[in-house]
C-alpha atoms as a PDB file:
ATOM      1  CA  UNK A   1     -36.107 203.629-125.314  1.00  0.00           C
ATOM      2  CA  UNK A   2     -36.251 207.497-124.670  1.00  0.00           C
ATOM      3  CA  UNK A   3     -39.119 207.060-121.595  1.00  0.00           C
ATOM      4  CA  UNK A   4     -36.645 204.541-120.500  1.00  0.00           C
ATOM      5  CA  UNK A   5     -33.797 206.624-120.665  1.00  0.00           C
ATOM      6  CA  UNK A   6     -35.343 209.579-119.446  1.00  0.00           C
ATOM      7  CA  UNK A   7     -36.796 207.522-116.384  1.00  0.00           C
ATOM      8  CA  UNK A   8     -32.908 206.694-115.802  1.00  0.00           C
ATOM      9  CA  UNK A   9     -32.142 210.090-115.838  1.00  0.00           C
ATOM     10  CA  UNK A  10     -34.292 211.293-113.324  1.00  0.00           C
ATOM     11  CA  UNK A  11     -33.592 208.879-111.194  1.00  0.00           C
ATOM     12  CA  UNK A  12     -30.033 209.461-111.385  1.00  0.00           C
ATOM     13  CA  UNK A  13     -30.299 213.029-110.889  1.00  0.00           C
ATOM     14  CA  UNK A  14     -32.735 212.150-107.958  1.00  0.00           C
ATOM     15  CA  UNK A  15     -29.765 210.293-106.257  1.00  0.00           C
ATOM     16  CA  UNK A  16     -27.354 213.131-107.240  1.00  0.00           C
ATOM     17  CA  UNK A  17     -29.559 215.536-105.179  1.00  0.00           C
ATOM     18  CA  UNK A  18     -28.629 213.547-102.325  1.00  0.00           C
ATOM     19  CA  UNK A  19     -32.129 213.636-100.260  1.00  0.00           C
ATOM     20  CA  UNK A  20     -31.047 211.874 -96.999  1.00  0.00           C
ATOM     21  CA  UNK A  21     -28.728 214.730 -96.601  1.00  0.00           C
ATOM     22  CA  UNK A  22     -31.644 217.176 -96.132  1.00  0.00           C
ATOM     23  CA  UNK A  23     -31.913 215.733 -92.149  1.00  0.00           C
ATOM     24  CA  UNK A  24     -28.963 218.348 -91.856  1.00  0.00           C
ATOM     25  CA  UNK A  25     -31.530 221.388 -92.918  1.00  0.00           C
ATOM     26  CA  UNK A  26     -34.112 220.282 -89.886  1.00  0.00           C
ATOM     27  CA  UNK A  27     -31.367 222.402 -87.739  1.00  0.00           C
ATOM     28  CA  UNK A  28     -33.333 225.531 -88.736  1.00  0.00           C
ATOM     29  CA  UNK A  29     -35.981 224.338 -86.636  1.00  0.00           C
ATOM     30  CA  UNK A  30     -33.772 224.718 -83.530  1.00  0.00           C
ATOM     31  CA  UNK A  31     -34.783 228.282 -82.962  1.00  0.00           C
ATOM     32  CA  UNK A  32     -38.189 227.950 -82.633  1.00  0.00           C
ATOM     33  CA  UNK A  33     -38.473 224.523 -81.165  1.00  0.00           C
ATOM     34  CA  UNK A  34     -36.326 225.946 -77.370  1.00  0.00           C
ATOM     35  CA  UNK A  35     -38.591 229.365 -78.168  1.00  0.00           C
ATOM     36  CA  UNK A  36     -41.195 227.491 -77.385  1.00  0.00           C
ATOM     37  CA  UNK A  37     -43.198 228.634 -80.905  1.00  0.00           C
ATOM     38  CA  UNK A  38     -42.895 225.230 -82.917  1.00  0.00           C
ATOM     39  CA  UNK A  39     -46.607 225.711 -83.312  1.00  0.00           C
ATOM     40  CA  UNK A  40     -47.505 228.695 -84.225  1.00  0.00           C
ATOM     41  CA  UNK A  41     -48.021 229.341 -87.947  1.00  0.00           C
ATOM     42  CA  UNK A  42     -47.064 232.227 -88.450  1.00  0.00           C
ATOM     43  CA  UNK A  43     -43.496 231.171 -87.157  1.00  0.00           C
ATOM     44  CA  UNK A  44     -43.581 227.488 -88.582  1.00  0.00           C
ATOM     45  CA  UNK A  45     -44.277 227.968 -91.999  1.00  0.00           C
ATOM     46  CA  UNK A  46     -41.878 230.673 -92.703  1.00  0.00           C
ATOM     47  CA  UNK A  47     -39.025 228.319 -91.094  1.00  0.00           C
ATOM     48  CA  UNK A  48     -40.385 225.559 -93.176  1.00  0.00           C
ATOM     49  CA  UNK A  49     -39.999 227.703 -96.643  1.00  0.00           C
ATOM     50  CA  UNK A  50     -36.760 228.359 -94.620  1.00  0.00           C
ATOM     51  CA  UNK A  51     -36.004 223.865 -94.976  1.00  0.00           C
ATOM     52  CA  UNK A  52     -36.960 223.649 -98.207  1.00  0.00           C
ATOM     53  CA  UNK A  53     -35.161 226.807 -99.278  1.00  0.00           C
ATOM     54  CA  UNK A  54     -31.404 225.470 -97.962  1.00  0.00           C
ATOM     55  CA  UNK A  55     -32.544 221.823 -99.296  1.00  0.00           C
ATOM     56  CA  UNK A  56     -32.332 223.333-102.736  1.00  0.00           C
ATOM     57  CA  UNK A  57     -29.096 224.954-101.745  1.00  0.00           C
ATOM     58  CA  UNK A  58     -27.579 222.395-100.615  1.00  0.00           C
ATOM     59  CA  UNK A  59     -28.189 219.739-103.559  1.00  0.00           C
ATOM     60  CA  UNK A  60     -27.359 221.915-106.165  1.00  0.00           C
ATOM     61  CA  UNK A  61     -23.714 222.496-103.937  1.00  0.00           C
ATOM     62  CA  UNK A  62     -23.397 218.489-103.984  1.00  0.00           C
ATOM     63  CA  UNK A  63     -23.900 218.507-107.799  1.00  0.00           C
ATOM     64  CA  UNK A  64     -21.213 220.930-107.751  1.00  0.00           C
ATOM     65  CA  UNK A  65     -19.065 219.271-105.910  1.00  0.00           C
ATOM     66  CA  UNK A  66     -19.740 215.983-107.678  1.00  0.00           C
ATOM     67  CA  UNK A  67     -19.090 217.200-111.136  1.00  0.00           C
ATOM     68  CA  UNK A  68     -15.322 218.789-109.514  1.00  0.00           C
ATOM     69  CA  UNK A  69     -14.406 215.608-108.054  1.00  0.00           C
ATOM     70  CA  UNK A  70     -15.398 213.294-110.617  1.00  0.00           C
ATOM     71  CA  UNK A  71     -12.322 212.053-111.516  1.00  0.00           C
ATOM     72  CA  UNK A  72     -11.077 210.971-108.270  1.00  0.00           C
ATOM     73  CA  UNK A  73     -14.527 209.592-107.159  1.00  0.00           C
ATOM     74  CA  UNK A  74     -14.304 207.702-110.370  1.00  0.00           C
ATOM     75  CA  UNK A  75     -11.074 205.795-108.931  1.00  0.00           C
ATOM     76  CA  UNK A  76     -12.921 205.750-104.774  1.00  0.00           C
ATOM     77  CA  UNK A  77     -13.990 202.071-104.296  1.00  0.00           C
ATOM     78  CA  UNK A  78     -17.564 203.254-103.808  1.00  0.00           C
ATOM     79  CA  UNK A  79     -18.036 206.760-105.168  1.00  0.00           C
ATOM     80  CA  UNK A  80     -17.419 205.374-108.702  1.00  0.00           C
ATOM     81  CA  UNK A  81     -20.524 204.065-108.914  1.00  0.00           C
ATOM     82  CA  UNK A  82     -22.602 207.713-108.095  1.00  0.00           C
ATOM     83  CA  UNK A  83     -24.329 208.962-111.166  1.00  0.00           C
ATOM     84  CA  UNK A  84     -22.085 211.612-112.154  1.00  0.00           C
ATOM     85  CA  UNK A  85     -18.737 209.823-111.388  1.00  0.00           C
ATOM     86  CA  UNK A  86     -19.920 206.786-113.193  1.00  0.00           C
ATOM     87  CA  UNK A  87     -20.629 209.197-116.331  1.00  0.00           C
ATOM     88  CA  UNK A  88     -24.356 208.438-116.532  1.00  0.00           C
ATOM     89  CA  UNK A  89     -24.846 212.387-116.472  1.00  0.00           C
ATOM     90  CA  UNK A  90     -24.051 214.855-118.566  1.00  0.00           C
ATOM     91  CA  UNK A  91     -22.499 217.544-117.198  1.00  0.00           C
ATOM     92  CA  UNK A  92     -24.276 220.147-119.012  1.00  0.00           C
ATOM     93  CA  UNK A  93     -27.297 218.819-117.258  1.00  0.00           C
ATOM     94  CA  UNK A  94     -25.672 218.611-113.894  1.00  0.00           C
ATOM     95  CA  UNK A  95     -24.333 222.077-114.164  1.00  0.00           C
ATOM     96  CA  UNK A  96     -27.218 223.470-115.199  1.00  0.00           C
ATOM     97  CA  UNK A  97     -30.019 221.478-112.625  1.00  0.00           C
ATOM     98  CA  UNK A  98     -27.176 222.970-110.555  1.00  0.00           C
ATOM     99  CA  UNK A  99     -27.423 226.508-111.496  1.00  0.00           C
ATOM    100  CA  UNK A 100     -31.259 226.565-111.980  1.00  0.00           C
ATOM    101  CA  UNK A 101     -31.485 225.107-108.367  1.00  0.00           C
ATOM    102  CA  UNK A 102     -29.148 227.880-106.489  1.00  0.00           C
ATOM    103  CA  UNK A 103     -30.893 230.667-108.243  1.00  0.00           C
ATOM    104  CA  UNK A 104     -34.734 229.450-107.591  1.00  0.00           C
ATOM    105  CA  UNK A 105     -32.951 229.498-103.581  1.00  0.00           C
ATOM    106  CA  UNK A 106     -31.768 232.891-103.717  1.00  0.00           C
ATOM    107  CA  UNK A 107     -34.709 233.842-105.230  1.00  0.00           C
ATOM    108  CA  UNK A 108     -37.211 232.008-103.063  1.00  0.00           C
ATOM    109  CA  UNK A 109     -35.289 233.703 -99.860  1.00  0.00           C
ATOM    110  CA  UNK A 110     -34.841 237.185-100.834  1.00  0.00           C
ATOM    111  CA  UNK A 111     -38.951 237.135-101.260  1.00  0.00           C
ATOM    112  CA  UNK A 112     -38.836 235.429 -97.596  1.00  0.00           C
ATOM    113  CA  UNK A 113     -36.481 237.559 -95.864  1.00  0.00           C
ATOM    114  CA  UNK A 114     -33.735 239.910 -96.610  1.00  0.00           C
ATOM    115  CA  UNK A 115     -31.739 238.391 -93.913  1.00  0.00           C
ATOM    116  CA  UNK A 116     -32.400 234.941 -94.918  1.00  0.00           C
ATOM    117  CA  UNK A 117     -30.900 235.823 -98.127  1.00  0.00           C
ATOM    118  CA  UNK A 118     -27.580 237.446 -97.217  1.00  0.00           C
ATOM    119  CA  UNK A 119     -27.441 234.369 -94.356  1.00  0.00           C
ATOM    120  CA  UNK A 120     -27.912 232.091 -97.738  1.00  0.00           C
ATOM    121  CA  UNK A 121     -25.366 234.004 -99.700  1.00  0.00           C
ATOM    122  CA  UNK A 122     -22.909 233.571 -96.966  1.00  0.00           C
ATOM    123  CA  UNK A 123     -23.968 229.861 -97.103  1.00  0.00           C
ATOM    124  CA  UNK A 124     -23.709 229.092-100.676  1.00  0.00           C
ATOM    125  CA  UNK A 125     -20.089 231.075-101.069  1.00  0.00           C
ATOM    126  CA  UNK A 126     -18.381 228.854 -97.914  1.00  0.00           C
ATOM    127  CA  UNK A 127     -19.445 225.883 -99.925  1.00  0.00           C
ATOM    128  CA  UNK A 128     -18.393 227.142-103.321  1.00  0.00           C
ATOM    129  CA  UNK A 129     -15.425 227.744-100.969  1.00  0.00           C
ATOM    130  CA  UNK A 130     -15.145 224.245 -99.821  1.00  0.00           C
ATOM    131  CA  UNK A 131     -15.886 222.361-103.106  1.00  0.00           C
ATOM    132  CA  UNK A 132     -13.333 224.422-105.400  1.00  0.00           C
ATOM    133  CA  UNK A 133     -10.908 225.265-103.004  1.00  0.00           C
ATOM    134  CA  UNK A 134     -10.915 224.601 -98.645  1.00  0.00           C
ATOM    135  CA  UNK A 135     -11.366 221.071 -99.181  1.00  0.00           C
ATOM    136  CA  UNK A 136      -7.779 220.656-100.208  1.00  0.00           C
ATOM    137  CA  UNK A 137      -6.669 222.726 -96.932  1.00  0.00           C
ATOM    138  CA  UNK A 138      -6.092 220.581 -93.696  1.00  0.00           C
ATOM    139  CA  UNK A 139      -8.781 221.661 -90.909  1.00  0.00           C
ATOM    140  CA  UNK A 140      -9.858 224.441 -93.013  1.00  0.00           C
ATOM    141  CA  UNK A 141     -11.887 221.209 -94.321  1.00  0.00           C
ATOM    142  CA  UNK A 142     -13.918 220.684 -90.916  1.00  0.00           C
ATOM    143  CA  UNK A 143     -14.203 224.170 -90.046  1.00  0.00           C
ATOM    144  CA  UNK A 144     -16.280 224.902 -93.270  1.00  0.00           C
ATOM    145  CA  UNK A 145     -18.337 222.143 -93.034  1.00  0.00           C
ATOM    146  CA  UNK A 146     -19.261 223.223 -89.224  1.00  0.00           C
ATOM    147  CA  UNK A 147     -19.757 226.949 -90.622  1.00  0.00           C
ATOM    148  CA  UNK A 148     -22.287 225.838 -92.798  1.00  0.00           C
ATOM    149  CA  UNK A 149     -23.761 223.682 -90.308  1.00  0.00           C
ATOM    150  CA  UNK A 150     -23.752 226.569 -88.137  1.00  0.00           C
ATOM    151  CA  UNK A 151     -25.659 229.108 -90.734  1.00  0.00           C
ATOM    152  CA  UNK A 152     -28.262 226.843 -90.659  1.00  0.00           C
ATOM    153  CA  UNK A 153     -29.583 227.149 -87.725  1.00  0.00           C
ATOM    154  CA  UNK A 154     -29.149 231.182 -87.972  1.00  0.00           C
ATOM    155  CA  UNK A 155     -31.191 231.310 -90.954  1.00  0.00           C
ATOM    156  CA  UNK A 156     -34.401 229.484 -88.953  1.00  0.00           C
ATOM    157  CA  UNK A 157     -33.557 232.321 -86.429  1.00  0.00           C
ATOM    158  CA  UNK A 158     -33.531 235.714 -88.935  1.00  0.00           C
ATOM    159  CA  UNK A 159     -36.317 234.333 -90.983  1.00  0.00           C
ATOM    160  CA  UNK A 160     -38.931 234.913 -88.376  1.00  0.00           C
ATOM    161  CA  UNK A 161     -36.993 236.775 -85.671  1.00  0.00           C
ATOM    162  CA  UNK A 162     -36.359 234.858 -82.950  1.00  0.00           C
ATOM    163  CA  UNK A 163     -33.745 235.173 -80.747  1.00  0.00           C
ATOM    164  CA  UNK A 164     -31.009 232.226 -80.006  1.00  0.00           C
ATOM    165  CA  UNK A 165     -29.289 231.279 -77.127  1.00  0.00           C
ATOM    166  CA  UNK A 166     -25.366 231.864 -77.253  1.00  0.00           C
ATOM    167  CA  UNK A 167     -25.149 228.400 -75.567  1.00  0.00           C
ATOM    168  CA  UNK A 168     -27.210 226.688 -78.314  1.00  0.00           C
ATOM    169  CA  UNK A 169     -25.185 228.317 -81.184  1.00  0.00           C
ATOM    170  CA  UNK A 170     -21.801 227.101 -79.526  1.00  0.00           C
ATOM    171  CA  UNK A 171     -23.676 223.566 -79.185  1.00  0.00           C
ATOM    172  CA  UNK A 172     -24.352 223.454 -82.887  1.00  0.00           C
ATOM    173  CA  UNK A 173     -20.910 224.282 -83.813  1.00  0.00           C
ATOM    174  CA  UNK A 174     -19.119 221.733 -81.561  1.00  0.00           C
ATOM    175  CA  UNK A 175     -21.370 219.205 -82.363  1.00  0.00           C
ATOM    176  CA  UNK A 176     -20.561 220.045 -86.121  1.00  0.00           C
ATOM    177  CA  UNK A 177     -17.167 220.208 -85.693  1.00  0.00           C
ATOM    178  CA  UNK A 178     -17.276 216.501 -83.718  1.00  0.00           C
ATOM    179  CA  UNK A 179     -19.495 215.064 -86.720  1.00  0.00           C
ATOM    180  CA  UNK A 180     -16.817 216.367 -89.369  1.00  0.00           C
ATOM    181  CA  UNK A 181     -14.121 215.111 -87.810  1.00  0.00           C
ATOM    182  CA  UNK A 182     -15.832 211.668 -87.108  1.00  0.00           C
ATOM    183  CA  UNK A 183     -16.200 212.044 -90.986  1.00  0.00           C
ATOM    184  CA  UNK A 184     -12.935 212.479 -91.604  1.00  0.00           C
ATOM    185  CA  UNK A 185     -11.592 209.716 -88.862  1.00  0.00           C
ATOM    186  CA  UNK A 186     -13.755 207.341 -90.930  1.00  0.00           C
ATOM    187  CA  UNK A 187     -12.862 208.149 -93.896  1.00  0.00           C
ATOM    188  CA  UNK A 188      -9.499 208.014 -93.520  1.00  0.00           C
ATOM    189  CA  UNK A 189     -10.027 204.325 -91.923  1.00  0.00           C
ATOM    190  CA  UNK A 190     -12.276 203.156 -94.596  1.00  0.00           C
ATOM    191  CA  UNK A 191      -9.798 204.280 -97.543  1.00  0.00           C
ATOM    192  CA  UNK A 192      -7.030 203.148 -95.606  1.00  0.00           C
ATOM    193  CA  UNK A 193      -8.304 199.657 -95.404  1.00  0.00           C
ATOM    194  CA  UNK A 194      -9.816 199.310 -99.541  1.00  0.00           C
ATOM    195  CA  UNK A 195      -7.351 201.171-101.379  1.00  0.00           C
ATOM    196  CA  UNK A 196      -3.707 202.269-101.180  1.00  0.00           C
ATOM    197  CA  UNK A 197      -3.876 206.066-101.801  1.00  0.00           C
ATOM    198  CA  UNK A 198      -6.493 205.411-105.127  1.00  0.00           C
ATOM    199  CA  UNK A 199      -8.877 207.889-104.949  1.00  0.00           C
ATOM    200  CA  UNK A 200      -8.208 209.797-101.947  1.00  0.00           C
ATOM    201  CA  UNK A 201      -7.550 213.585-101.477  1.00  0.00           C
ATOM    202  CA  UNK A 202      -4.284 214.580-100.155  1.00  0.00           C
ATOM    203  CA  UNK A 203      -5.945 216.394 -97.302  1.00  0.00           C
ATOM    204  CA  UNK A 204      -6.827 213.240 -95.558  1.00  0.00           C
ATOM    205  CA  UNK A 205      -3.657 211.203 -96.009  1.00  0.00           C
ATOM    206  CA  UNK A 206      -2.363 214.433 -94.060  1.00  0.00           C
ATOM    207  CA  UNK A 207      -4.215 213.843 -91.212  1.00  0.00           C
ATOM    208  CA  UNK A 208      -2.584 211.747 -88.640  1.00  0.00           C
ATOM    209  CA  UNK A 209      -4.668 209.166 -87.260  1.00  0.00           C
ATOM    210  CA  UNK A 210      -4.095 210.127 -83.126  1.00  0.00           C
ATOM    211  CA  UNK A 211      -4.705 213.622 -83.992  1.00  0.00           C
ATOM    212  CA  UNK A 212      -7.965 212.857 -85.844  1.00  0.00           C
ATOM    213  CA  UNK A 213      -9.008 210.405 -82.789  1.00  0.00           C
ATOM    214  CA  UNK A 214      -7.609 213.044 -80.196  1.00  0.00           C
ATOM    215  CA  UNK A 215     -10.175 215.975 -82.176  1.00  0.00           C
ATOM    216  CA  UNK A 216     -12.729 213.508 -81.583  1.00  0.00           C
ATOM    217  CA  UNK A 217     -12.780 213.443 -78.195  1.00  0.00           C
ATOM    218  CA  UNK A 218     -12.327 216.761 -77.844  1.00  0.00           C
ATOM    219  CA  UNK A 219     -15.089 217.775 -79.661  1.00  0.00           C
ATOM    220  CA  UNK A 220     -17.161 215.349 -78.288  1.00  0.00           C
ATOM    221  CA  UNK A 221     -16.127 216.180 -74.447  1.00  0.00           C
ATOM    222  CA  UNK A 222     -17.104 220.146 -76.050  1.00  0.00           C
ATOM    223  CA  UNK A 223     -20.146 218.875 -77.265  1.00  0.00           C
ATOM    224  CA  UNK A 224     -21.367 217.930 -73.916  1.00  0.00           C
ATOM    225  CA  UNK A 225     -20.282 220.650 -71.833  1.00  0.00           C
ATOM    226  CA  UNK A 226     -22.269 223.174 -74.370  1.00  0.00           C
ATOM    227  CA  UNK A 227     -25.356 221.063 -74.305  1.00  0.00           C
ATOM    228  CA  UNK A 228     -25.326 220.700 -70.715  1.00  0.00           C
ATOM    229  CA  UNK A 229     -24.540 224.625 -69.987  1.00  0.00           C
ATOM    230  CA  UNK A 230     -27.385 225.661 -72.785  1.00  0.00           C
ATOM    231  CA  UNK A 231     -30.098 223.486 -70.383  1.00  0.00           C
ATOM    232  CA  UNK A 232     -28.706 224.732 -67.100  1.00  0.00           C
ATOM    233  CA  UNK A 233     -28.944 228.142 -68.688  1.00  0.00           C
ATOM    234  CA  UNK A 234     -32.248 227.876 -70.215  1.00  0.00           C
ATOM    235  CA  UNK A 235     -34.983 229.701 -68.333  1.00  0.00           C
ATOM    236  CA  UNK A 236     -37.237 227.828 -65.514  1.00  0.00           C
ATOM    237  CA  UNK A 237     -40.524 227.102 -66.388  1.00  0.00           C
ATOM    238  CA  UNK A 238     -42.911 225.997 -63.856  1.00  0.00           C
ATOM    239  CA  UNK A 239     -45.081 222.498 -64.168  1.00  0.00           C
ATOM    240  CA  UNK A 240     -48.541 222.525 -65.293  1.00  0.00           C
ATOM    241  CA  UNK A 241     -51.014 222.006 -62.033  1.00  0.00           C
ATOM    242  CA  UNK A 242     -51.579 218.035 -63.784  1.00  0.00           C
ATOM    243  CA  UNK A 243     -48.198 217.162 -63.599  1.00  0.00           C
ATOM    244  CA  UNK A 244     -47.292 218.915 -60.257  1.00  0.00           C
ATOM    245  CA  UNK A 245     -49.539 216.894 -58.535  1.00  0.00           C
ATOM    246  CA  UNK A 246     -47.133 213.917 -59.228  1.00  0.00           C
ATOM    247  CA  UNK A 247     -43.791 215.887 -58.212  1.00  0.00           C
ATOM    248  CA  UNK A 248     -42.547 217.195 -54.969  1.00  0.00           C
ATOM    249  CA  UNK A 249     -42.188 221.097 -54.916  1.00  0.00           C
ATOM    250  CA  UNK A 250     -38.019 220.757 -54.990  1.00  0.00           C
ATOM    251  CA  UNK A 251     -39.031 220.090 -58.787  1.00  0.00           C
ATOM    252  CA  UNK A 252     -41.779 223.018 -58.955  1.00  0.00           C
ATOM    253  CA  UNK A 253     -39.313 225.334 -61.151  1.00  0.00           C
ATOM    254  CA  UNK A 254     -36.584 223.599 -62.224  1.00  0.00           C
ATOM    255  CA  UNK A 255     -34.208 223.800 -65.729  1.00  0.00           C
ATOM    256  CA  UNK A 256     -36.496 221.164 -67.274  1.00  0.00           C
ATOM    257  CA  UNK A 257     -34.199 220.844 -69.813  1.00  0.00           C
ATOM    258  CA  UNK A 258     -31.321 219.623 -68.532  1.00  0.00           C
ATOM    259  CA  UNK A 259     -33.532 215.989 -67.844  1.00  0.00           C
ATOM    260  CA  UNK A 260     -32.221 215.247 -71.501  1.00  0.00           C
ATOM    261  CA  UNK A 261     -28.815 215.472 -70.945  1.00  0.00           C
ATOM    262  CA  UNK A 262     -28.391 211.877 -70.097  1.00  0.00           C
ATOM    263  CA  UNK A 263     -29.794 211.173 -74.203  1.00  0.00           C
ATOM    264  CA  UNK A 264     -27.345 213.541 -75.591  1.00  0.00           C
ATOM    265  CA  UNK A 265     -24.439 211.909 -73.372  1.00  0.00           C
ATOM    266  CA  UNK A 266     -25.586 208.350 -74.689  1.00  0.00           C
ATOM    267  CA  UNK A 267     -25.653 208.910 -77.991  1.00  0.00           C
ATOM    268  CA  UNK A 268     -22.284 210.857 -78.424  1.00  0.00           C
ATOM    269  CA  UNK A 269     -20.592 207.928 -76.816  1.00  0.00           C
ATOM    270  CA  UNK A 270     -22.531 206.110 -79.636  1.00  0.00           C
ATOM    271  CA  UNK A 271     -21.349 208.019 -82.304  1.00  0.00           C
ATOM    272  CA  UNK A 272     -17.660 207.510 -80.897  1.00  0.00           C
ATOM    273  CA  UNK A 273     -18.446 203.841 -80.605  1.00  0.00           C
ATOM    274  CA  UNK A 274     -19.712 203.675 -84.443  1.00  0.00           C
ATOM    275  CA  UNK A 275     -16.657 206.001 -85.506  1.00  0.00           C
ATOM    276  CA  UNK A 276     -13.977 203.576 -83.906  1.00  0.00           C
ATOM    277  CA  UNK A 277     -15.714 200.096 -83.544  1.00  0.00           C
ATOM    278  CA  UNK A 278     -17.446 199.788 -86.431  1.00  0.00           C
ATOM    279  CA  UNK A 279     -15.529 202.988 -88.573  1.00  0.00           C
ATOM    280  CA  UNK A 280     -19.378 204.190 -89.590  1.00  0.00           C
ATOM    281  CA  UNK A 281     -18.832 208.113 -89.229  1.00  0.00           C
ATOM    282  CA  UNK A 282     -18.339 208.672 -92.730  1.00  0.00           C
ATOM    283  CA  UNK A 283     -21.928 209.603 -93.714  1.00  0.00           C
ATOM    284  CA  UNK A 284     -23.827 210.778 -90.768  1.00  0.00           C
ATOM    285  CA  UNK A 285     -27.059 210.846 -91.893  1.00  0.00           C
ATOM    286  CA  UNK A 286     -26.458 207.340 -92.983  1.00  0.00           C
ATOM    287  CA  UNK A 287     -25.682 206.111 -89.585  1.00  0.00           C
ATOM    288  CA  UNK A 288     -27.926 208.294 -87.981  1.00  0.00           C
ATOM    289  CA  UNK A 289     -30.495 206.583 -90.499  1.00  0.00           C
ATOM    290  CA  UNK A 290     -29.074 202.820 -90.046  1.00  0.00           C
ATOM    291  CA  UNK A 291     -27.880 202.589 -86.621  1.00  0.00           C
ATOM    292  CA  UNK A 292     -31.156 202.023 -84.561  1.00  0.00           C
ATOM    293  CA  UNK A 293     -29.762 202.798 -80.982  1.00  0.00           C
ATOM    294  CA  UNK A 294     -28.925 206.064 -82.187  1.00  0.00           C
ATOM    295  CA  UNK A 295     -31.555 206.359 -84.116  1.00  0.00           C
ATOM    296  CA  UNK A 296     -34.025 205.916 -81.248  1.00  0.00           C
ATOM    297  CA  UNK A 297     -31.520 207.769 -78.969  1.00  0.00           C
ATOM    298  CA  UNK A 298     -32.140 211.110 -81.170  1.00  0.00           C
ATOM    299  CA  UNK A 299     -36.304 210.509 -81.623  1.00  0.00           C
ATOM    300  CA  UNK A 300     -35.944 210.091 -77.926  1.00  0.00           C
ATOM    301  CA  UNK A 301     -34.365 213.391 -77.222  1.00  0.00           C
ATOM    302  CA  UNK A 302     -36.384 214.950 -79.772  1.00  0.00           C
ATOM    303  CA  UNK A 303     -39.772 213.635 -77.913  1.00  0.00           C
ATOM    304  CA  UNK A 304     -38.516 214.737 -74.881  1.00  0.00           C
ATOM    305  CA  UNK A 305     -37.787 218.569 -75.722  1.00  0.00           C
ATOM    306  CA  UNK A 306     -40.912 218.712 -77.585  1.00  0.00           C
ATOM    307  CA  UNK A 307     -42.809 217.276 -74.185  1.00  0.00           C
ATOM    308  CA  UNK A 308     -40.855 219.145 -71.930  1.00  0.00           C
ATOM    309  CA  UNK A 309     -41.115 222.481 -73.476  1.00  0.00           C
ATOM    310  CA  UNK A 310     -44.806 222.040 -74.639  1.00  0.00           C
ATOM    311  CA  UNK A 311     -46.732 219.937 -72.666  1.00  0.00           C
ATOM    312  CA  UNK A 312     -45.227 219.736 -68.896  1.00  0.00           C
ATOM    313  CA  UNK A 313     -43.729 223.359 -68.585  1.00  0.00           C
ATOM    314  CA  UNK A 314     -46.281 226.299 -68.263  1.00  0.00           C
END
């Protein structure tokens, strides 16, 4: 009965962690993937640490956050049934997996990097922030969640000292700010539709439906124009001798880059597709995960930058 038990526990606590939301921490890799140093060790495995590092961070904020909104989840149609809401564990245990896990990050990064762990501090107090406090606050809401996003993808840069582009950092944060307020649009829809005002925080009853849907297209019209100015600002690299062979010299030194901005354009029109069509925008990750057009969409960029900046350019 107790190996039972304590296999249910574990389990639970597994799910509490919420893994899939880790895919947000690969964002430290932006840095050094458009430095063109993905591969070097000395760079990788530092920014790696760097993954697992805000991984630890980050689960032991949605334990947080779990245990403070555990009596509305336990009235949400589908959060009721998460471990903690659904009272399977103690909070004791939750507070303290959640403790344990924030210090063994700070820790872990002030050994790393002493920039990694003020970036982390920074980190870790916005989403104290959020969780006790800017979640109840209209827009406040989205901003923090695009902050954090944001300090991501800093953190992969101080940790091994490479420089970002401006244009990439305003990317990031627009395409943050257009997933949160998908989020939200969904959210609000999905409620909506299974429960009357059950469960839900006041926040998002306050947002008006055309103002979420017209934030939506504005961030996603901002996501595009920052994409497409980070490639057209991104420096030229001429083509390896194989592959100029096969292209006229108009294309000798051109901004490679900016051959993926057809992806990036399909798959935010995706994402707005999934957000009003189907109202899937309230878990990212999970539609990201489930959704195989965009799934492919984002391997396909991904494949592309790597080739482009790795095994065409010079």
């Amino acid at each position: 009965m107790k190996k039972r038990l304590a296999k249910v526990t574990l389990v639970d606590i597994l799910i509490s962690l919420r893994p899939i939301q880790w895919l947000k921490n690969l964002v430290v890799f932006a840095a050094i993937i458009f430095s063109r140093e993905l591969f070097i060790g000395a760079k990788f495995l530092p920014v790696f640490y760097t993954f697992l590092i805000f991984s630890a961070a980050s689960s032991a904020i949605y334990l947080i956050n779990d245990l403070v909104d555990q009596p509305l989840d336990q009235l949400h149609f589908s959060k009721k049934n998460r471990p903690i809401a659904a009272g399977r564990l103690p909070s004791q245990l939750v507070a303290s997996s959640a403790l344990g896990l924030i210090a063994a990050s700070l820790i872990a990064s002030f050994y790393l990097s002493g920039y990694l762990f003020f970036t982390l501090v920074i980190y870790l107090t916005i989403q104290l922030m959020y969780s006790f406090w800017l979640k109840g606050i209209i827009l406040l809401d989205v901003l923090a969640i695009a902050i954090a996003f944001m300090l991501r993808i800093f953190a992969g840069s101080v940790v091994v000292l490479t420089p970002l582009s401006a244009w990439l950092i305003l990317t990031t944060m627009m395409l943050a700010l257009f997933l949160g307020v998908g989020k939200r649009r969904s959210e609000l829809t999905l409620l909506s539709a299974q429960q009357a005002g059950r469960g839900i925080r006041k926040t998002l009853l306050s947002y008006p439906v055309a103002f979420l849907d017209g934030l939506a297209f504005m961030m996603a019209t901002a996501t595009l124009i920052t994409y497409s100015l980070f490639t057209f600002n991104s420096p030229e690299f001429a083509q390896k001798e194989f592959f100029a062979t096969f292209f006229p010299r108009t294309l000798s030194s051109p901004k490679l880059l900016m051959v993926t901005i057809p992806i990036v354009v399909y798959g935010v029109f995706r994402y707005l597709y999934l957000i009003f069509e189907k109202s899937e925008g309230e878990s990212p990750e999970k539609v990201l995960i489930s959704d195989r057009p965009l799934f492919a969409c984002v391997i396909l960029w991904l494949a592309s930058v790597i080739f482009i900046l790795y095994f065409f350019a010079l």
